[in-house]
PDB file of N, CA and C in Angstrom:
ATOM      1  N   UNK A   1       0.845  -1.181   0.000  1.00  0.00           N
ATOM      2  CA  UNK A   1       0.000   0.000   0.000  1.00  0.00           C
ATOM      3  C   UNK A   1       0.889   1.243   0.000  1.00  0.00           C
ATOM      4  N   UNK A   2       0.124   1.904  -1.011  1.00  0.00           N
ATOM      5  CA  UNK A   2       1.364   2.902  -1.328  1.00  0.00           C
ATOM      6  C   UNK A   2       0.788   4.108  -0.186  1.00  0.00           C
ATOM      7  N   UNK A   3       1.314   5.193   0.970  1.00  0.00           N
ATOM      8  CA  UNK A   3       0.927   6.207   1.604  1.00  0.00           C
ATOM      9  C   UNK A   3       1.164   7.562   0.835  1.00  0.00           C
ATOM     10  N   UNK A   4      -0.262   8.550   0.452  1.00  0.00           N
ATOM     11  CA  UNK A   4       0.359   9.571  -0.482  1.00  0.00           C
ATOM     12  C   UNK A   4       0.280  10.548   0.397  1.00  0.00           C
ATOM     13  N   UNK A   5       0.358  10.540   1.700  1.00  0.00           N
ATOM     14  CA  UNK A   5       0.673  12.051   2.768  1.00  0.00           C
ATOM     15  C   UNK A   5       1.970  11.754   2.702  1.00  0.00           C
ATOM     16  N   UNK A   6       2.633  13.155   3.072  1.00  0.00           N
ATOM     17  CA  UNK A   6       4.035  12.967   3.528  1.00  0.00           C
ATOM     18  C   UNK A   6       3.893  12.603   5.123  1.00  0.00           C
ATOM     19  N   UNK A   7       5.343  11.761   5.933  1.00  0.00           N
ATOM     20  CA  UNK A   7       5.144  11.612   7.129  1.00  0.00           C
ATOM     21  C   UNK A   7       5.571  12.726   7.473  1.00  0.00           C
ATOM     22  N   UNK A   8       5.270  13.155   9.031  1.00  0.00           N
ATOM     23  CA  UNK A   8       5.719  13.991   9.973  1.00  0.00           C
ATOM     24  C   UNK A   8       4.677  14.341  10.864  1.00  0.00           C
ATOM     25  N   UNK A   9       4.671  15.147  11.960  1.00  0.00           N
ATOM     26  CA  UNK A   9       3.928  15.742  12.443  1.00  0.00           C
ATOM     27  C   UNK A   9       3.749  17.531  11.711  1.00  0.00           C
ATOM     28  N   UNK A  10       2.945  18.079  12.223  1.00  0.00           N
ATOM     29  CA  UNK A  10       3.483  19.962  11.434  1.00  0.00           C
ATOM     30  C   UNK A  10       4.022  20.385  12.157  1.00  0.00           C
ATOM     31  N   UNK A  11       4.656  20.268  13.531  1.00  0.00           N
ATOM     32  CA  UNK A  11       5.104  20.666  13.997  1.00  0.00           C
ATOM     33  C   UNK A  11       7.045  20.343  13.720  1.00  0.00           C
ATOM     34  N   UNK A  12       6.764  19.045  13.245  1.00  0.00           N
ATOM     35  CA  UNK A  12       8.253  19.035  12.736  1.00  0.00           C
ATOM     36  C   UNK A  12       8.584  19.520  10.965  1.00  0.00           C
ATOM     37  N   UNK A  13       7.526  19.907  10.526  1.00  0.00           N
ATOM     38  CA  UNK A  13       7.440  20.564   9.012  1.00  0.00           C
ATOM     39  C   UNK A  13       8.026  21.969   9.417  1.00  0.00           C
ATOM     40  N   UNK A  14       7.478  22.842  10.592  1.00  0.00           N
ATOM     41  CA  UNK A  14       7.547  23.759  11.112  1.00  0.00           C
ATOM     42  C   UNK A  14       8.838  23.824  11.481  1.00  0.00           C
ATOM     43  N   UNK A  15       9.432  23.294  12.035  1.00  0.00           N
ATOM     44  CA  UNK A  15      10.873  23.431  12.263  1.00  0.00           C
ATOM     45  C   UNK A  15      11.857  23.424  11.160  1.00  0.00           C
ATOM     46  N   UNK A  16      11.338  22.377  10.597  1.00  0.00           N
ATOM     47  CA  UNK A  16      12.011  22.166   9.022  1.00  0.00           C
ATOM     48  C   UNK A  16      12.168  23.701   8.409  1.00  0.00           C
ATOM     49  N   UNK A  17      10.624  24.083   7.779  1.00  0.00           N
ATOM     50  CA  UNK A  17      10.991  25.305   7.623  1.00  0.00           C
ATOM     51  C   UNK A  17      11.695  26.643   8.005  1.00  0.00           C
ATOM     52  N   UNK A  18      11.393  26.663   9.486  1.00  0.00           N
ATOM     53  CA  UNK A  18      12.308  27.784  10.714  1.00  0.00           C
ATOM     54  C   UNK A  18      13.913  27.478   9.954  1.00  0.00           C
ATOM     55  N   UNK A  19      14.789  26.258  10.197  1.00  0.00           N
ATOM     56  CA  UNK A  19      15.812  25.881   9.867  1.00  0.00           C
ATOM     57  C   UNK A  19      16.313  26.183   8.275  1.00  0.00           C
ATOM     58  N   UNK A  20      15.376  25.844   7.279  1.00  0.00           N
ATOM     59  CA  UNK A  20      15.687  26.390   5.740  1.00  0.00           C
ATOM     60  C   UNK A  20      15.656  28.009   5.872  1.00  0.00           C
ATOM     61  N   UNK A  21      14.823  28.914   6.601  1.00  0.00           N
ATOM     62  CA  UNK A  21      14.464  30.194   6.762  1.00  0.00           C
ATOM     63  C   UNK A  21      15.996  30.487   6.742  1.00  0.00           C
ATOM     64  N   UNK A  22      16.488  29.951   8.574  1.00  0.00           N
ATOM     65  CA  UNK A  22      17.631  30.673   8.905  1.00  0.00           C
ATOM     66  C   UNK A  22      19.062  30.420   8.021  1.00  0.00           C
ATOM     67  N   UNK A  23      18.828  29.312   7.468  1.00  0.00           N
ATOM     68  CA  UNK A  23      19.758  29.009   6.208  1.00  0.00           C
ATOM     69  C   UNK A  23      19.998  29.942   4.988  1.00  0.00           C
ATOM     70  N   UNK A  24      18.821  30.417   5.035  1.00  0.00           N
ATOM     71  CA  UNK A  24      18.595  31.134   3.945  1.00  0.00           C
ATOM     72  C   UNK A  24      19.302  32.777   4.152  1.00  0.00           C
ATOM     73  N   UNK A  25      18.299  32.917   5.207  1.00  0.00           N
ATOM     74  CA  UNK A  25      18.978  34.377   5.732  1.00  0.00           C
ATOM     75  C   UNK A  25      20.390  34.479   5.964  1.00  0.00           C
ATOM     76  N   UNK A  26      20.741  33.241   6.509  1.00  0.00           N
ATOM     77  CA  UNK A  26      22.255  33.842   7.242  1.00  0.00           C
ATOM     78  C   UNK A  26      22.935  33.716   5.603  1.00  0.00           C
ATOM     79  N   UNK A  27      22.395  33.145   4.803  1.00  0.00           N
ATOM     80  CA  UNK A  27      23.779  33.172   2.900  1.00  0.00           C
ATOM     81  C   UNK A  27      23.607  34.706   2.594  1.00  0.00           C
ATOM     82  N   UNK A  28      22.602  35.057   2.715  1.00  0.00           N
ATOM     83  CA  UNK A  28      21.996  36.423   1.980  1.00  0.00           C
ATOM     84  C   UNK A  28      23.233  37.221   2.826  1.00  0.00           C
ATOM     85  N   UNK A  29      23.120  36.835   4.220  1.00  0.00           N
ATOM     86  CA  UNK A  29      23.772  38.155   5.341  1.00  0.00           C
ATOM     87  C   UNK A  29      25.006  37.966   4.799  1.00  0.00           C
ATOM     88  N   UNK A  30      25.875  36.919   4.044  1.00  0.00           N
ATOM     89  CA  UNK A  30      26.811  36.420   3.765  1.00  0.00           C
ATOM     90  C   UNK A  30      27.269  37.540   2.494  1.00  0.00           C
ATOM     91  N   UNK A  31      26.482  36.967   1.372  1.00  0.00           N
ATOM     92  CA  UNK A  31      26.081  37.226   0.129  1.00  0.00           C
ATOM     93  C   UNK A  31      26.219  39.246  -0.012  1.00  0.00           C
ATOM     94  N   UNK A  32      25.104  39.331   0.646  1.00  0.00           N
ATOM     95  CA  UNK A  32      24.879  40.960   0.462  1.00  0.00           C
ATOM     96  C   UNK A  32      25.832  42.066   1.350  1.00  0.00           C
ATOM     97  N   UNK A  33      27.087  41.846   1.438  1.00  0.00           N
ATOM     98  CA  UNK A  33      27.731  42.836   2.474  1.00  0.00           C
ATOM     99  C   UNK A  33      29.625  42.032   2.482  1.00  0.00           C
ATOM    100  N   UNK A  34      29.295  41.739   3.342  1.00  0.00           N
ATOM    101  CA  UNK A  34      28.853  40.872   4.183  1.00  0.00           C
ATOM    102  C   UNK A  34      27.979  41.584   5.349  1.00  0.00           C
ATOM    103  N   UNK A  35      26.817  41.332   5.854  1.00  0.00           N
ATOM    104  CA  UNK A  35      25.711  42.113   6.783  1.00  0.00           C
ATOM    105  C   UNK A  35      25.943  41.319   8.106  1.00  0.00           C
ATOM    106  N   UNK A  36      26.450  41.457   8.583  1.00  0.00           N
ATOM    107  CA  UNK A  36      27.263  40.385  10.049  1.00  0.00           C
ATOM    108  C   UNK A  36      25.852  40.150  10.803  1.00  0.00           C
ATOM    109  N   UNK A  37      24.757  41.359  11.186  1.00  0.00           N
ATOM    110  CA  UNK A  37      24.061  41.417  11.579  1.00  0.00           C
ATOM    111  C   UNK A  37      22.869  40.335  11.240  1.00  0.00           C
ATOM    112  N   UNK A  38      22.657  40.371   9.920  1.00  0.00           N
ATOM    113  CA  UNK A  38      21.535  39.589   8.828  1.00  0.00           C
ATOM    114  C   UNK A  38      22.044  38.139   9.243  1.00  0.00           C
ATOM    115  N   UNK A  39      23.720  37.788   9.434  1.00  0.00           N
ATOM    116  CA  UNK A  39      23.693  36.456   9.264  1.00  0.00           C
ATOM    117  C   UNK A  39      23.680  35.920  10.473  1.00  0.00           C
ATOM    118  N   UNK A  40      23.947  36.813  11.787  1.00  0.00           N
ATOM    119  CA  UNK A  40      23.750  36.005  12.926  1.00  0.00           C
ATOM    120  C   UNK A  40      22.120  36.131  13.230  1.00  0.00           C
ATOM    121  N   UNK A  41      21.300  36.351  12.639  1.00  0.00           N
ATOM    122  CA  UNK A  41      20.040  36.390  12.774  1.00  0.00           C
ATOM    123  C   UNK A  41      19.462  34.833  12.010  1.00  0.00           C
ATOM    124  N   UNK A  42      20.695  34.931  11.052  1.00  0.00           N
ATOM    125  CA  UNK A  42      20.367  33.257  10.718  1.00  0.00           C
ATOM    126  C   UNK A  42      20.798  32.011  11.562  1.00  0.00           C
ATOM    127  N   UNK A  43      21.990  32.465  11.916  1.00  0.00           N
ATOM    128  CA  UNK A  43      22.118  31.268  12.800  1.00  0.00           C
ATOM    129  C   UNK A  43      21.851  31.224  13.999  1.00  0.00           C
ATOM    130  N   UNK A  44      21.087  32.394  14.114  1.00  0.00           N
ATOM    131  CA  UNK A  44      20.025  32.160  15.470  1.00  0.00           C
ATOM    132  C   UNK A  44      18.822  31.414  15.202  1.00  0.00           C
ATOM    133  N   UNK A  45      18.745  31.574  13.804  1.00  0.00           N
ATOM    134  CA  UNK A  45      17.318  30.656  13.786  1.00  0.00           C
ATOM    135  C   UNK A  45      17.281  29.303  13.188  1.00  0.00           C
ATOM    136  N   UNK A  46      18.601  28.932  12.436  1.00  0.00           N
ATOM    137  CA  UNK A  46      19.016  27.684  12.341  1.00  0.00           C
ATOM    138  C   UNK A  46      19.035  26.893  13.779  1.00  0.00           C
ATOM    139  N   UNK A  47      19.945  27.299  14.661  1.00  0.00           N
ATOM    140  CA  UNK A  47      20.008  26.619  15.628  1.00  0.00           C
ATOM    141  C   UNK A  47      18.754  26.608  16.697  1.00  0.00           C
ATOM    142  N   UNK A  48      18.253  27.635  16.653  1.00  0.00           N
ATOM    143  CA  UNK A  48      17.013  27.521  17.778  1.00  0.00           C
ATOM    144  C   UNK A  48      15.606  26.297  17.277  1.00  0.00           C
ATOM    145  N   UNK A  49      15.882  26.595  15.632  1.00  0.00           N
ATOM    146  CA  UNK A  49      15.004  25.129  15.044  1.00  0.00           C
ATOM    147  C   UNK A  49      15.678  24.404  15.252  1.00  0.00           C
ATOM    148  N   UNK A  50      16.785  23.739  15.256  1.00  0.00           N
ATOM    149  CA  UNK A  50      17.381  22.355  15.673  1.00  0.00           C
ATOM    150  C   UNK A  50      17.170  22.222  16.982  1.00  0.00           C
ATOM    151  N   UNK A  51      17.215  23.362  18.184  1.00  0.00           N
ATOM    152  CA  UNK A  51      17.094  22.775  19.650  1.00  0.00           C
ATOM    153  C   UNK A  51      15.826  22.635  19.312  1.00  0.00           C
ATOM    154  N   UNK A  52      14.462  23.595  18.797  1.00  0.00           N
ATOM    155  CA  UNK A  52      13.229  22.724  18.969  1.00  0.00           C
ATOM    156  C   UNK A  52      13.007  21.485  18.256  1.00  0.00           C
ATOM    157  N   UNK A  53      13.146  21.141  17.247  1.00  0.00           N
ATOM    158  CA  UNK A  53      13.272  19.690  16.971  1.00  0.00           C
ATOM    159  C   UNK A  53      13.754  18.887  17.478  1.00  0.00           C
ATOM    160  N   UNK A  54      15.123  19.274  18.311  1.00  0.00           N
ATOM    161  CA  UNK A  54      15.363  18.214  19.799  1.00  0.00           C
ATOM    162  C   UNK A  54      14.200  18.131  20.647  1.00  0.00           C
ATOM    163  N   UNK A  55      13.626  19.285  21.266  1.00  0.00           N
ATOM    164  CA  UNK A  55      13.103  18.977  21.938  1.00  0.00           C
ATOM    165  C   UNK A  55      11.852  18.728  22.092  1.00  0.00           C
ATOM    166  N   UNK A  56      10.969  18.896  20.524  1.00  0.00           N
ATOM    167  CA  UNK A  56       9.615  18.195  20.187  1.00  0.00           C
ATOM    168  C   UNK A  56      10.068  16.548  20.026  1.00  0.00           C
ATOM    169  N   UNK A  57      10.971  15.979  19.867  1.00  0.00           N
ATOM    170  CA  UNK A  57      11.479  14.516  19.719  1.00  0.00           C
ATOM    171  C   UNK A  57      11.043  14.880  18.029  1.00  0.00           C
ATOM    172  N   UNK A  58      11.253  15.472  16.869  1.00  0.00           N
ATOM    173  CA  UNK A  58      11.272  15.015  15.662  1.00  0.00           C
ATOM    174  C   UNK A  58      11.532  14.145  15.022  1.00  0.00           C
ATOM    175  N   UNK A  59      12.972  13.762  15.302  1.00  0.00           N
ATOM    176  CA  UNK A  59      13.516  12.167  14.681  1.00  0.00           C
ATOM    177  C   UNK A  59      12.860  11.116  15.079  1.00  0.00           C
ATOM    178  N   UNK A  60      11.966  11.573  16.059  1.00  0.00           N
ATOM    179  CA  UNK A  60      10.948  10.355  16.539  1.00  0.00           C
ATOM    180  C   UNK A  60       9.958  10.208  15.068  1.00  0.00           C
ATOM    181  N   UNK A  61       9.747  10.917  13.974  1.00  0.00           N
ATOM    182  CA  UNK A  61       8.787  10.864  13.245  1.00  0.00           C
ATOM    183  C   UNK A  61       9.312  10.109  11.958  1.00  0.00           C
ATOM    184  N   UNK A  62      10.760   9.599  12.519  1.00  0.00           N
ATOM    185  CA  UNK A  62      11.099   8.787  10.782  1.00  0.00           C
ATOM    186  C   UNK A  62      10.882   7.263  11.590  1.00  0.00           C
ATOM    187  N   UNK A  63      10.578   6.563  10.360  1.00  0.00           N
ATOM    188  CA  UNK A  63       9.997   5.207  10.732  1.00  0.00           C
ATOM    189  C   UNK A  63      10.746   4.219   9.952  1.00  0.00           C
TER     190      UNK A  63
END
């Protein structure tokens, strides 16, 4: 039986995204200046999605 949802909870989609966000931002802060400011705003939000995905248990959602 084939499953056509993706797995996860949204709350770990949600993190997913937070984490691509701050990825994103901190290249730009990289990219455009360098904007020191822009990019530690990314890796504030890279890492604060990885501690919440620690601490929602995410990797609990691969099977």
């Amino acid at each position: 039986m084939v499953e056509s949802s993706p797995r996860g909870r949204p709350v770990s989609w949600a993190v997913v995204a937070v984490v691509i966000v701050g990825f994103i931002v901190g290249g730009l802060g990289l990219i455009l200046g360098p904007t020191w400011w822009l990019f530690w705003v990314g890796v504030v939000l890279s890492v604060g999605g990885i501690v919440v995905g620690w601490a929602t248990g995410m990797m609990e959602d691969v099977h």
